[in-house]
C-alpha atoms as a PDB file:
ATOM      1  CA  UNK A   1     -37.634  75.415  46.614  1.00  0.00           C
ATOM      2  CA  UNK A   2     -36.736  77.580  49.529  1.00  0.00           C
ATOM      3  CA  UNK A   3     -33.305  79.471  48.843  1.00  0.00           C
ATOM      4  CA  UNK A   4     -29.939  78.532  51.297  1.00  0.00           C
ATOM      5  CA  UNK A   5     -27.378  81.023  52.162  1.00  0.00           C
ATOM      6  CA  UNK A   6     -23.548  80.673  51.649  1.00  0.00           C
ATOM      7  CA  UNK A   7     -23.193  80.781  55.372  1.00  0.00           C
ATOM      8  CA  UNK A   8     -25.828  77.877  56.183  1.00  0.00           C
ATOM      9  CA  UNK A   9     -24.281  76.151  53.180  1.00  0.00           C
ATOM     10  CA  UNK A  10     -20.803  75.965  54.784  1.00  0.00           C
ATOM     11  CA  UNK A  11     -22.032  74.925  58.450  1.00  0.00           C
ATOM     12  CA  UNK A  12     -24.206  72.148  56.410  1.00  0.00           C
ATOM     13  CA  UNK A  13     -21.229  71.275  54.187  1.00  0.00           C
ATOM     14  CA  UNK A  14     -18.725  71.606  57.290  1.00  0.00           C
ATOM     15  CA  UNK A  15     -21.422  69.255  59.436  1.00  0.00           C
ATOM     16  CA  UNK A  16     -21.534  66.882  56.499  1.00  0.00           C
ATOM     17  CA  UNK A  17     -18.208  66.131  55.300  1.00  0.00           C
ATOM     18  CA  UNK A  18     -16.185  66.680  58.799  1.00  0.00           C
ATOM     19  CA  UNK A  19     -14.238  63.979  59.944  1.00  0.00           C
ATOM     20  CA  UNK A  20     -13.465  62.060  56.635  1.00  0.00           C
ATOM     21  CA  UNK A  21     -11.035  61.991  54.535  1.00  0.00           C
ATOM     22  CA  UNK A  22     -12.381  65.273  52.538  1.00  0.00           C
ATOM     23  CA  UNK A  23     -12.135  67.829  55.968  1.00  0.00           C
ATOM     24  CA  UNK A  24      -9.848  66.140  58.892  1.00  0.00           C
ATOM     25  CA  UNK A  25     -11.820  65.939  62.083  1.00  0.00           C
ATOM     26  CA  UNK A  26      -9.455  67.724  63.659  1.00  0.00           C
ATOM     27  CA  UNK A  27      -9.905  71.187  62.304  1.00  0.00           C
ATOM     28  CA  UNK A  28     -13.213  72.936  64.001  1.00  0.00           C
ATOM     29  CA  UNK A  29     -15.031  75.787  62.351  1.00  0.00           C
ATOM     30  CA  UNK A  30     -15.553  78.329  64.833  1.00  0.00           C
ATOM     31  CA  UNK A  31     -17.312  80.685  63.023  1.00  0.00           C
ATOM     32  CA  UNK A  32     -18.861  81.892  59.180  1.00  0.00           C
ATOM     33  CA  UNK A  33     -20.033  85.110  58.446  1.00  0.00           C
ATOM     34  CA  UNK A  34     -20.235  87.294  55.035  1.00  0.00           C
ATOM     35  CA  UNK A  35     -19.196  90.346  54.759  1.00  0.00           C
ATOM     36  CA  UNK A  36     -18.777  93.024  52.331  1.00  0.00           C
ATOM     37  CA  UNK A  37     -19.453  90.409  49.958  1.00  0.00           C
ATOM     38  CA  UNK A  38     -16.573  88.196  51.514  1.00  0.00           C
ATOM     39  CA  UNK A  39     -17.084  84.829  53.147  1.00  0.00           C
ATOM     40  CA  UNK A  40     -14.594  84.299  56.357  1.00  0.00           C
ATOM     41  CA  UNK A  41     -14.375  81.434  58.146  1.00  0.00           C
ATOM     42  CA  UNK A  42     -12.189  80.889  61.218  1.00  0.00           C
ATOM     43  CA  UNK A  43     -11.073  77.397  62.222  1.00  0.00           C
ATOM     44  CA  UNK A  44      -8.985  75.617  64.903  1.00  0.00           C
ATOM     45  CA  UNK A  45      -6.283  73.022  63.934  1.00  0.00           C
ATOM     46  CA  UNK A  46      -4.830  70.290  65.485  1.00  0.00           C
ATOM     47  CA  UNK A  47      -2.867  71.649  67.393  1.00  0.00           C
ATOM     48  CA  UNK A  48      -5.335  74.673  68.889  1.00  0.00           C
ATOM     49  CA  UNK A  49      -4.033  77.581  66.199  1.00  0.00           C
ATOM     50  CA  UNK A  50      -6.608  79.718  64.351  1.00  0.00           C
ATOM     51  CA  UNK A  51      -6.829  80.104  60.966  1.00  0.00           C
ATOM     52  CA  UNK A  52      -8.982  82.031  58.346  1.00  0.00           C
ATOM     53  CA  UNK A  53      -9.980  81.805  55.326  1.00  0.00           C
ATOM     54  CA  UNK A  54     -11.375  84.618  53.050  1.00  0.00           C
ATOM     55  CA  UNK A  55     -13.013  84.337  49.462  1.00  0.00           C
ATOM     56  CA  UNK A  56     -15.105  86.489  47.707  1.00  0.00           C
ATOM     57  CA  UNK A  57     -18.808  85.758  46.892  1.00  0.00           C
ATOM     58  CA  UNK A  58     -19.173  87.794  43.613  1.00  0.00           C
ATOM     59  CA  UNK A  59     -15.845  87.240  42.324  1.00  0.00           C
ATOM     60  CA  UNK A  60     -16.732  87.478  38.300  1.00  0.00           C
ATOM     61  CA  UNK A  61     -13.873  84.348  37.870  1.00  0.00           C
ATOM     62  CA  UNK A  62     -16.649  82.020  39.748  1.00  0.00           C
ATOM     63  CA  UNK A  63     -19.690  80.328  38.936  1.00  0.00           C
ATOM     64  CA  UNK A  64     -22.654  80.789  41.041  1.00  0.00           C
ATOM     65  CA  UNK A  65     -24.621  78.405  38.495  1.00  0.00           C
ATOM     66  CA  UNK A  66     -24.147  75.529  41.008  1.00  0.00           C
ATOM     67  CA  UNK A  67     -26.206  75.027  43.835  1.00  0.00           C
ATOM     68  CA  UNK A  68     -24.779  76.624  46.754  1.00  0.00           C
ATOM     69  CA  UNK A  69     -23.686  73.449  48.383  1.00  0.00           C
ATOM     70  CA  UNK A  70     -21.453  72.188  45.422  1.00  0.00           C
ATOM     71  CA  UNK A  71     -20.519  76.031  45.563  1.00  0.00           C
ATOM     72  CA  UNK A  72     -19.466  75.912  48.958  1.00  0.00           C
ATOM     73  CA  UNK A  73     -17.705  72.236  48.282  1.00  0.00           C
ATOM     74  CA  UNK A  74     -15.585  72.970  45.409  1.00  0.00           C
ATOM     75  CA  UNK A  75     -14.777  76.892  45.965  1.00  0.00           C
ATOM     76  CA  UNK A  76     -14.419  76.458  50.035  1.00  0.00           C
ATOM     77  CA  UNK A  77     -14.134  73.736  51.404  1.00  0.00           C
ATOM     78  CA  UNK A  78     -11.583  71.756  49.401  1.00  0.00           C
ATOM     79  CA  UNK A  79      -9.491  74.730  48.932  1.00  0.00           C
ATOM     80  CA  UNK A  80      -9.605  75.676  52.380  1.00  0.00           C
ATOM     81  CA  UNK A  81      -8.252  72.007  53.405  1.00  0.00           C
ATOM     82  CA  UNK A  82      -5.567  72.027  50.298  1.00  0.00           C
ATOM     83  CA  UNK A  83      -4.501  74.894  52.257  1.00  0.00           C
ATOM     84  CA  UNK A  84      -4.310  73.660  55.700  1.00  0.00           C
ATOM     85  CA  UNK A  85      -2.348  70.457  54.437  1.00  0.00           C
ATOM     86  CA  UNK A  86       0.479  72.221  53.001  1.00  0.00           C
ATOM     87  CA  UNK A  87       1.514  73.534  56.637  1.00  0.00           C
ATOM     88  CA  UNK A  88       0.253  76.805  56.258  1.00  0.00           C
ATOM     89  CA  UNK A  89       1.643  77.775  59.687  1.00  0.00           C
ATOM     90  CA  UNK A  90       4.786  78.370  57.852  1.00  0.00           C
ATOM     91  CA  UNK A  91       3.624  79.917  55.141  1.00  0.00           C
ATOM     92  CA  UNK A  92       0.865  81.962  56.652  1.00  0.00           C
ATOM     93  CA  UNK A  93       2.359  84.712  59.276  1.00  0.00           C
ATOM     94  CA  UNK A  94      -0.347  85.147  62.279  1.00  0.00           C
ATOM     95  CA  UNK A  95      -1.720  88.468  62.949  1.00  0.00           C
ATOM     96  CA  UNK A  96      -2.100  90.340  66.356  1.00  0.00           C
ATOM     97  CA  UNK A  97      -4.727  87.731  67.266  1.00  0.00           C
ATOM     98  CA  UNK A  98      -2.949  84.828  66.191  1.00  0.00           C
ATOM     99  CA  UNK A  99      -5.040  83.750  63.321  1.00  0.00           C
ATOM    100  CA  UNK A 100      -3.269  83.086  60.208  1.00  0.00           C
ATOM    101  CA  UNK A 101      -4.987  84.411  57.157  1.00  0.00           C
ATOM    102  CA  UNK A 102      -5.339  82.601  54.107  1.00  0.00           C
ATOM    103  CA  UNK A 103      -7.057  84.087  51.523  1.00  0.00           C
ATOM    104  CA  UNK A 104      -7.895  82.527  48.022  1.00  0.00           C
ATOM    105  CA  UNK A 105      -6.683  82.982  44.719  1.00  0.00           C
END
């Protein structure tokens, strides 16, 4: 079986579960890349303002025993949209390039 990265998993999960209920089809992802053993993702909202998210990839706390997919799902995705639905534009300060930073726990 022919290995998938973390950043083809998240455009495939993105592509997958955008527009229902699980990822609002108004938030875009712009853009995925690791580095320095970090995943970042910048997105658009509604209303045109950037966001990013950060999580690390070998964060000892997580379990890379799933298949990256259900990885990506559980430890990306759905925290990245608990995020944006608890206004993080007020929680989340933008930086000189207007994107608002969330990083996970």
């Amino acid at each position: 079986m022919e290995s998938i990265s973390v950043v083809d998993a998240v455009r495939a999960a993105w592509a997958r579960v955008g527009g229902t209920q699980i990822l609002p089809g108004e938030f875009k992802l712009l853009e995925v890349t690791e580095k320095h053993e970090t995943l970042e993702l910048l997105v658009t909202g509604p209303a045109g303002e950037s966001f990013g998210y950060r999580t690390p990839l070998h964060d000892p706390e997580r379990s890379f025993e799933q298949a990256p997919d259900e990885w990506v799902m559980w430890n990306v995705i759905v925290p990245l949209v608990e995020e944006l639905e608890t206004d993080p534009a007020s929680r989340h300060p933008a930086d000189e390039n207007e994107i608002r930073w969330i990083d996970s726990d």
